[in-house]
Protein backbone atom coordinates (compact mmCIF):
# COMPACT_ATOMS: atom_id res chain seq x y z
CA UNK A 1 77.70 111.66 101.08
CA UNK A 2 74.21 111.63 99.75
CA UNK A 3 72.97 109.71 96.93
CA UNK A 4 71.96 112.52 95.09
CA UNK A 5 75.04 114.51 95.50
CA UNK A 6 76.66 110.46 93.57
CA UNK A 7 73.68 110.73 90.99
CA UNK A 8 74.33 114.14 90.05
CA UNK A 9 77.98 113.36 89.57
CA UNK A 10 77.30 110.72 87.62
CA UNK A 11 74.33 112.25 85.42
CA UNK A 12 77.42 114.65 84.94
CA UNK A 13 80.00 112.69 83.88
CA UNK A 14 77.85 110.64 81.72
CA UNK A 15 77.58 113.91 79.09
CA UNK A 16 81.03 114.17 79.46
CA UNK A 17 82.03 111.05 76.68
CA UNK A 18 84.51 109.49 79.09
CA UNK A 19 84.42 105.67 79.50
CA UNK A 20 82.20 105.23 82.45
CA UNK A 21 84.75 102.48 83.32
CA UNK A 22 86.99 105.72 84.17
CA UNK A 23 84.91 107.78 85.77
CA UNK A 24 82.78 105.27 87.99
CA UNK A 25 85.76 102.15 88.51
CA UNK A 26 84.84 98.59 89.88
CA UNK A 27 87.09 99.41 92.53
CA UNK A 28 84.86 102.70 93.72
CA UNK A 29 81.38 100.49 93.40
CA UNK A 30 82.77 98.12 95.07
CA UNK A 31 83.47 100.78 98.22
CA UNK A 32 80.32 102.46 98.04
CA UNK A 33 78.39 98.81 98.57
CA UNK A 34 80.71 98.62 101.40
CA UNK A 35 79.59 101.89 102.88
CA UNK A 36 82.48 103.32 102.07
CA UNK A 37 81.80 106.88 99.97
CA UNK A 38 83.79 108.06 98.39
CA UNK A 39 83.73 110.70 95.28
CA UNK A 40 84.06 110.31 91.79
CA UNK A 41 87.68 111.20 91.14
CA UNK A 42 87.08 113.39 88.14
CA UNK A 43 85.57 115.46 91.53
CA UNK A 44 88.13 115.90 93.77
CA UNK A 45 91.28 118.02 94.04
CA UNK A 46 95.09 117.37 93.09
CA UNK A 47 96.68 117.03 95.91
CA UNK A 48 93.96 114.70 97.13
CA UNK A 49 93.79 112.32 94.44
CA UNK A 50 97.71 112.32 94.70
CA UNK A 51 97.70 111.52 98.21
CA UNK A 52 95.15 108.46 97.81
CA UNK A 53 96.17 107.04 94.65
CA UNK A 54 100.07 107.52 95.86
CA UNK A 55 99.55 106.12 98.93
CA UNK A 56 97.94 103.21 97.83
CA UNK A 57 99.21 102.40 94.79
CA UNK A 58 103.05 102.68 96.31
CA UNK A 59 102.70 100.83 99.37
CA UNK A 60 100.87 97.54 97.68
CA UNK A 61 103.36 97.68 94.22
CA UNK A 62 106.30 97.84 97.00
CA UNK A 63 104.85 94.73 99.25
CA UNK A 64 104.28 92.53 95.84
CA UNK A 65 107.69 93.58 94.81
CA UNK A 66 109.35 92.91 98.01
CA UNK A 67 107.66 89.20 98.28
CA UNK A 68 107.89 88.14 94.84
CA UNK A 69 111.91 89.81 93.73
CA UNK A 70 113.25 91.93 95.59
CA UNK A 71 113.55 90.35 99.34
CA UNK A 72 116.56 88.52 97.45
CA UNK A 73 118.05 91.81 95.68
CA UNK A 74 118.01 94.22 97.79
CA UNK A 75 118.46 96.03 101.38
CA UNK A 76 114.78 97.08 103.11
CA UNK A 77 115.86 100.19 103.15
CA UNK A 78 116.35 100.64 99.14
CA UNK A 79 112.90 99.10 98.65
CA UNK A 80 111.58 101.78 100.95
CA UNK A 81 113.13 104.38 98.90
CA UNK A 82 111.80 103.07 95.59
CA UNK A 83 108.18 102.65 96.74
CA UNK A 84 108.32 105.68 97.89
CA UNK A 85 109.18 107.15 94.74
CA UNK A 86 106.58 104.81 92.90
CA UNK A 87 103.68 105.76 94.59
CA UNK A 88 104.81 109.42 94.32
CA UNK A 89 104.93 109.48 90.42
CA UNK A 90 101.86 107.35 90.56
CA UNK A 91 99.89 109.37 92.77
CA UNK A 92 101.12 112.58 90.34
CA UNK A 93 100.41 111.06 87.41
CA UNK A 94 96.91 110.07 88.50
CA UNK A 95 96.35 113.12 90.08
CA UNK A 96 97.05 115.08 86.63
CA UNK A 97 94.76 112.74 84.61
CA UNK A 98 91.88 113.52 86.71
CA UNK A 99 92.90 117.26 87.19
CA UNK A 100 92.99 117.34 83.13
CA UNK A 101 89.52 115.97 82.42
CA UNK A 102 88.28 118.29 85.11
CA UNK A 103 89.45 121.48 83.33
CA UNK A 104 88.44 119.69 80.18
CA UNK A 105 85.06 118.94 80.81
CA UNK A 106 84.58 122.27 83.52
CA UNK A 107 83.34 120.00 86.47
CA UNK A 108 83.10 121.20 89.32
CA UNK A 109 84.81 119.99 92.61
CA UNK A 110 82.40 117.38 94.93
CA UNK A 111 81.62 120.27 97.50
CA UNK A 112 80.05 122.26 94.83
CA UNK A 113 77.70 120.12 93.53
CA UNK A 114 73.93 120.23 94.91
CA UNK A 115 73.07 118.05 97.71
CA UNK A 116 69.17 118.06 96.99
């Protein structure tokens, strides 16, 4: 990812009136300091920001839950099932957030925007 492709983005999002805290989280400056780059999620498609957000959201809500209640409730296997459907409804409901201000604003997705 180039830096210009990240300042256009942001030049772009910064007409938009979102928060910027929304569009450019600590999280995501925190991973691009890192070398890790990564888009801006208002950027990227559905099923993409449903896959990360799901499947990162779900697994670390399930560990905390399994350490801190349920490890005394419940069987592994039910806490399996329910972080599974966590991170699915998490990962959707991100997913549609993003996918809405998209439309909304008319941005276009991360491979369309100019890399000079």
């Amino acid at each position: 990812m180039t830096t210009t492709k990240r300042d256009a983005a942001l030049a772009i999002m910064a007409k938009t009136g979102i928060l910027e805290s929304n569009y450019y989280p600590p999280i995501l400056r925190l991973l691009w300091r890192m070398g890790v780059h990564l888009p801006l999620p208002h950027f990227v498609s559905f099923g993409r920001v449903a896959l990360v957000s799901g499947g990162f959201f779900g697994p670390a809500w399930g560990a905390l839950m399994w350490f801190a209640i349920w490890r005394h409730q419940m069987q592994p296997i039910a806490a399996l099932a329910i972080t599974l459907v966590i991170g699915v409804v998490f990962g959707l409901s991100m997913a549609a957030y993003y996918a809405y201000g998209r439309r909304k604003h008319k941005l276009p997705l991360w491979h369309e925007l100019p890399d000079n």
